[in-house]
Protein backbone atom coordinates (compact mmCIF):
# COMPACT_ATOMS: atom_id res chain seq x y z
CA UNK A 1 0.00 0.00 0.00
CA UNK A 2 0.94 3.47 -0.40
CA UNK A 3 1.37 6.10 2.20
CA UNK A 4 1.19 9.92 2.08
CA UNK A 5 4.98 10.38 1.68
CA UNK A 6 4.88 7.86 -1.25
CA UNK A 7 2.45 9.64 -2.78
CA UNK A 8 4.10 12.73 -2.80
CA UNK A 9 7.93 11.14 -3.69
CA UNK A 10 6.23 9.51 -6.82
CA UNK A 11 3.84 11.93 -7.79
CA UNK A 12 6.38 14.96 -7.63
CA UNK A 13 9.75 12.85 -8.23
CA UNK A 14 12.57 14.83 -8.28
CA UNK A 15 11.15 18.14 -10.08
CA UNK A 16 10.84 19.73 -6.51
CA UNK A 17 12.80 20.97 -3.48
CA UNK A 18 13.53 18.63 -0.87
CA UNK A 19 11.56 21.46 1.10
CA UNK A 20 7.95 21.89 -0.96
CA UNK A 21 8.21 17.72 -0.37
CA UNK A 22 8.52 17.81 3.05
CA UNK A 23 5.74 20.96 3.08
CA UNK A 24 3.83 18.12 0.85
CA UNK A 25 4.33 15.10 3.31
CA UNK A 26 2.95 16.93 5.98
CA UNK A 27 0.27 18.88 4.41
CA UNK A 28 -1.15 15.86 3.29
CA UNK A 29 -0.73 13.98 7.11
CA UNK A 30 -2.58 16.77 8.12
CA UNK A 31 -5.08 17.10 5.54
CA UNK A 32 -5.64 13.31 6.11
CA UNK A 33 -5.96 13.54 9.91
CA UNK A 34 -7.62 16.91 10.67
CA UNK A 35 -9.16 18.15 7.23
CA UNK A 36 -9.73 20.97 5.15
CA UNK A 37 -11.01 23.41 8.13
CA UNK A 38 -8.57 21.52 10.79
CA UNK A 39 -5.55 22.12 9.03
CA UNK A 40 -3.55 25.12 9.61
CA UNK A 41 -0.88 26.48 7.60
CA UNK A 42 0.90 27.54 10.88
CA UNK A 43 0.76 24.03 12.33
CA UNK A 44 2.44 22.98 8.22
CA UNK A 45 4.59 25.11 9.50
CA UNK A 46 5.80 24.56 12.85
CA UNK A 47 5.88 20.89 11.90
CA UNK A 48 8.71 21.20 8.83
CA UNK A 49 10.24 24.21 10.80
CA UNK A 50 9.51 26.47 8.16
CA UNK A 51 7.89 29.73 9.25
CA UNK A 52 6.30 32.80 7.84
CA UNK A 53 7.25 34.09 4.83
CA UNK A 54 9.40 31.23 4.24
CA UNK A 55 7.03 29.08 3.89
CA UNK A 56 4.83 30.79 1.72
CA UNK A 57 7.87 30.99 -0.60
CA UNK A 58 7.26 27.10 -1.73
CA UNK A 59 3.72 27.38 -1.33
CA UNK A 60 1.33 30.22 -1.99
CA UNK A 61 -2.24 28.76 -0.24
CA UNK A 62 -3.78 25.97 2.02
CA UNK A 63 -5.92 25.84 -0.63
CA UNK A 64 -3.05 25.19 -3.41
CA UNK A 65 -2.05 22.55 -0.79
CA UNK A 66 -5.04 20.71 -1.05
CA UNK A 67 -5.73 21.23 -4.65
CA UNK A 68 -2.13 20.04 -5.71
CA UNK A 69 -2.22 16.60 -3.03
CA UNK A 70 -6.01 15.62 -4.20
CA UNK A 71 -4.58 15.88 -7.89
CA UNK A 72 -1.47 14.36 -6.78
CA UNK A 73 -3.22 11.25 -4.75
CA UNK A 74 -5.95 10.83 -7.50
CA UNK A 75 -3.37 10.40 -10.28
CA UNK A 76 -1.25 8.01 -7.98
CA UNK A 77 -4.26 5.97 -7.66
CA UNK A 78 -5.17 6.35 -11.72
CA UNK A 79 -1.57 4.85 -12.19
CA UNK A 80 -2.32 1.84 -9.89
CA UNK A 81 -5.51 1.15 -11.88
CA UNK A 82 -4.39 1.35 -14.85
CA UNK A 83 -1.08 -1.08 -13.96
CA UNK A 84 -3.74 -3.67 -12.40
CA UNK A 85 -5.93 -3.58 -15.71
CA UNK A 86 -3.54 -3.13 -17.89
CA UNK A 87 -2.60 -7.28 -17.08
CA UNK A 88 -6.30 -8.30 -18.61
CA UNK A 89 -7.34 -8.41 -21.75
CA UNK A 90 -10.89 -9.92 -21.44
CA UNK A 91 -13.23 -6.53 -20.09
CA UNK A 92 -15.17 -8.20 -17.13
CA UNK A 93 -11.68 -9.36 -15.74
CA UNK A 94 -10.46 -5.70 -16.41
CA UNK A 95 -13.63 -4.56 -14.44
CA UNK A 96 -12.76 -6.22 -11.34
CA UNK A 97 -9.24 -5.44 -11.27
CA UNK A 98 -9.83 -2.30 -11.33
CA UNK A 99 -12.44 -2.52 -8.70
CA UNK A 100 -10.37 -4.19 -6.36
CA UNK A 101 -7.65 -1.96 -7.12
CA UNK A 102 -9.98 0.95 -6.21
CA UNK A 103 -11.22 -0.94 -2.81
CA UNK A 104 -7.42 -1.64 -1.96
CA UNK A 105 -6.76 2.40 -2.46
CA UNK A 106 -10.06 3.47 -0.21
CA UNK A 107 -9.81 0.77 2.60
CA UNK A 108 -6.20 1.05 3.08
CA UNK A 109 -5.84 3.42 6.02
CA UNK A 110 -3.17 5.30 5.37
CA UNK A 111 -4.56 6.28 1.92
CA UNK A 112 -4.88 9.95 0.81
CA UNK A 113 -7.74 10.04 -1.79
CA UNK A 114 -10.60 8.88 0.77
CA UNK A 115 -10.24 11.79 3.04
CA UNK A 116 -8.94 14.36 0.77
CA UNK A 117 -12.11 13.14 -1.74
CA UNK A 118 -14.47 13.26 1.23
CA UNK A 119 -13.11 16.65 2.65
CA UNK A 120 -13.66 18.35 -0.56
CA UNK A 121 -17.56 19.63 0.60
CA UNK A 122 -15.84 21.96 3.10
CA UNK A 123 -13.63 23.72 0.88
CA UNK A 124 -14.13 26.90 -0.78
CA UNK A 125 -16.05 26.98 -4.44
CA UNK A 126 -12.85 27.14 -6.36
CA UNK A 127 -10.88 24.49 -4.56
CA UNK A 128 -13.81 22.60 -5.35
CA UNK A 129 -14.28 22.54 -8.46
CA UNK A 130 -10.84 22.04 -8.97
CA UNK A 131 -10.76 19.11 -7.15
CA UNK A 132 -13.85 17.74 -9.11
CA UNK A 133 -11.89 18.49 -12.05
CA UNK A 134 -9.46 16.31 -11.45
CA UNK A 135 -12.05 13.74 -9.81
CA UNK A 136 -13.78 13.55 -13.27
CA UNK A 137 -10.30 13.13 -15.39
CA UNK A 138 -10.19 10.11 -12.52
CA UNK A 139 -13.16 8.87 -13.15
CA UNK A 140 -12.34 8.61 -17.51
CA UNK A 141 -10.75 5.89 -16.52
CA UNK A 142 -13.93 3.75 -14.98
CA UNK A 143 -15.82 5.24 -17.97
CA UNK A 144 -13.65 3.63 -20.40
CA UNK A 145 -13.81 0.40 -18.46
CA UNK A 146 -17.44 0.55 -18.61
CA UNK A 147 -18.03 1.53 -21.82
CA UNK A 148 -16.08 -2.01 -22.66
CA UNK A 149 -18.27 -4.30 -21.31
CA UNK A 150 -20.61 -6.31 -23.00
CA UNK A 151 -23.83 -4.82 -21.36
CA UNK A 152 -27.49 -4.87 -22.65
CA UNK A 153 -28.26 -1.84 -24.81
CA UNK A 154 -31.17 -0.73 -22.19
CA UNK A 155 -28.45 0.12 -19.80
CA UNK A 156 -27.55 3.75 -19.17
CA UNK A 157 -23.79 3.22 -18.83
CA UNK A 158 -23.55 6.52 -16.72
CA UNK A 159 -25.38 5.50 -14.02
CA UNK A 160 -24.03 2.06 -13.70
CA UNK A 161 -20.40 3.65 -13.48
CA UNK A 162 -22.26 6.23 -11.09
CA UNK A 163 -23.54 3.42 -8.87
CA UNK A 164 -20.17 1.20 -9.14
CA UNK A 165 -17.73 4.25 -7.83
CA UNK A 166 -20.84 5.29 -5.08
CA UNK A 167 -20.70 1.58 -4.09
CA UNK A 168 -16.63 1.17 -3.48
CA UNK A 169 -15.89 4.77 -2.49
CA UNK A 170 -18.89 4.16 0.45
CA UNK A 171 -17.37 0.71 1.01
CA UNK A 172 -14.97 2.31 4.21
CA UNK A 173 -18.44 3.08 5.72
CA UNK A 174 -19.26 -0.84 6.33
CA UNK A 175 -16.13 -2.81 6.07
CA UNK A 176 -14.15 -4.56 8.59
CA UNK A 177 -10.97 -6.62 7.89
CA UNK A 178 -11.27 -10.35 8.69
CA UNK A 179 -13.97 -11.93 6.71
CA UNK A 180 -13.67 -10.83 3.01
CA UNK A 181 -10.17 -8.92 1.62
CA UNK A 182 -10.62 -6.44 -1.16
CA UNK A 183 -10.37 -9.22 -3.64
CA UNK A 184 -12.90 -11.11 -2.51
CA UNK A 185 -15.24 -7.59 -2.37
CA UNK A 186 -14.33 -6.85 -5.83
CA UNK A 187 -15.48 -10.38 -7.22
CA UNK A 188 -18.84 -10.30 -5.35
CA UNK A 189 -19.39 -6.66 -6.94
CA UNK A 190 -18.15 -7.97 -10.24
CA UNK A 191 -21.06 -11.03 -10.10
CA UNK A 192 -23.72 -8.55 -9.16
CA UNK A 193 -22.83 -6.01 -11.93
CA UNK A 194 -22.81 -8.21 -14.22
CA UNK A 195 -26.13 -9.57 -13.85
């Protein structure tokens, strides 16, 4: 699984300061742990030792903080899908891979998207619709997977991707390790989806 730091390390590589990725690193444990509103760019701050106007030297906004790690976090999680699906050929076996790819991502607790994705109703209109911007270029991916299955012509393909992502992004809501692993998960919701 991939942590926070791992996010940001292959996400930014080595096109930034060692300091905007430790600004990164702990933006994003905050953003993780306290939220949008909890999060202060002080507390980034006193944690990386970097104060003031220093600070706001490698970055100009909380809210380009949490703009650039919920881009940053969906496109490390794009990659991973597109590695697991890229290993099948046949589309229903695409499907689930990238379904239990997805639950993998969201269950796994030290995961970025899940809070950063479920934070983004309490962030200002722009950040927003930044971050559903880059939410929606996510979510070509599942469309594409979708629109390759072999599914009966009466079936709006919108709303069945709608209803797949609902399904595994609420799946942290109900879940408890010990009786069926993400693999397992992603096979049950690849029987029911396609029937």
């Amino acid at each position: 699984m991939r942590k926070k730091q791992d996010i940001v390390r292959t996400h930014y590589a080595d096109n930034i300061s060692q300091r905007k990725r430790e600004i990164l690193e702990v933006a994003a444990q905050l953003f993780a742990k306290k939220g949008y509103r909890g999060t202060a760019m002080r507390e980034i701050g006193e944690q990386t030792g970097i104060f003031g106007g220093s600070l706001y030297h490698h970055i100009k906004s909380k809210d380009e903080l949490f703009v650039e790690l919920s881009k940053a976090a969906l496109l490390a999680a794009s990659d991973r899908i597109a590695e697991a699906v890229s290993a099948h050929a046949e589309p229903w076996a695409r499907f689930e891979a990238a379904c239990q790819t997805l639950l993998e991502i969201q269950l796994d607790p030290d995961s970025l998207t899940l809070p950063l994705m479920n934070d983004f109703h309490d962030v200002p209109d722009d950040v927003r619709h930044a971050v559903i911007a880059s939410r929606d270029a996510f979510e070509e991916q599942f469309r594409d997977i979708v629109n390759q299955l072999p599914l009966p012509n009466y079936i709006d393909r919108s709303i069945y991707r709608n209803l797949l992502l609902s399904l595994i992004n609420g799946t942290g809501e109900w879940y408890r390790p010990g009786r069926l692993s993400p693999a397992e998960i992603a096979r049950q919701i690849t029987y029911i989806f396609r029937h």
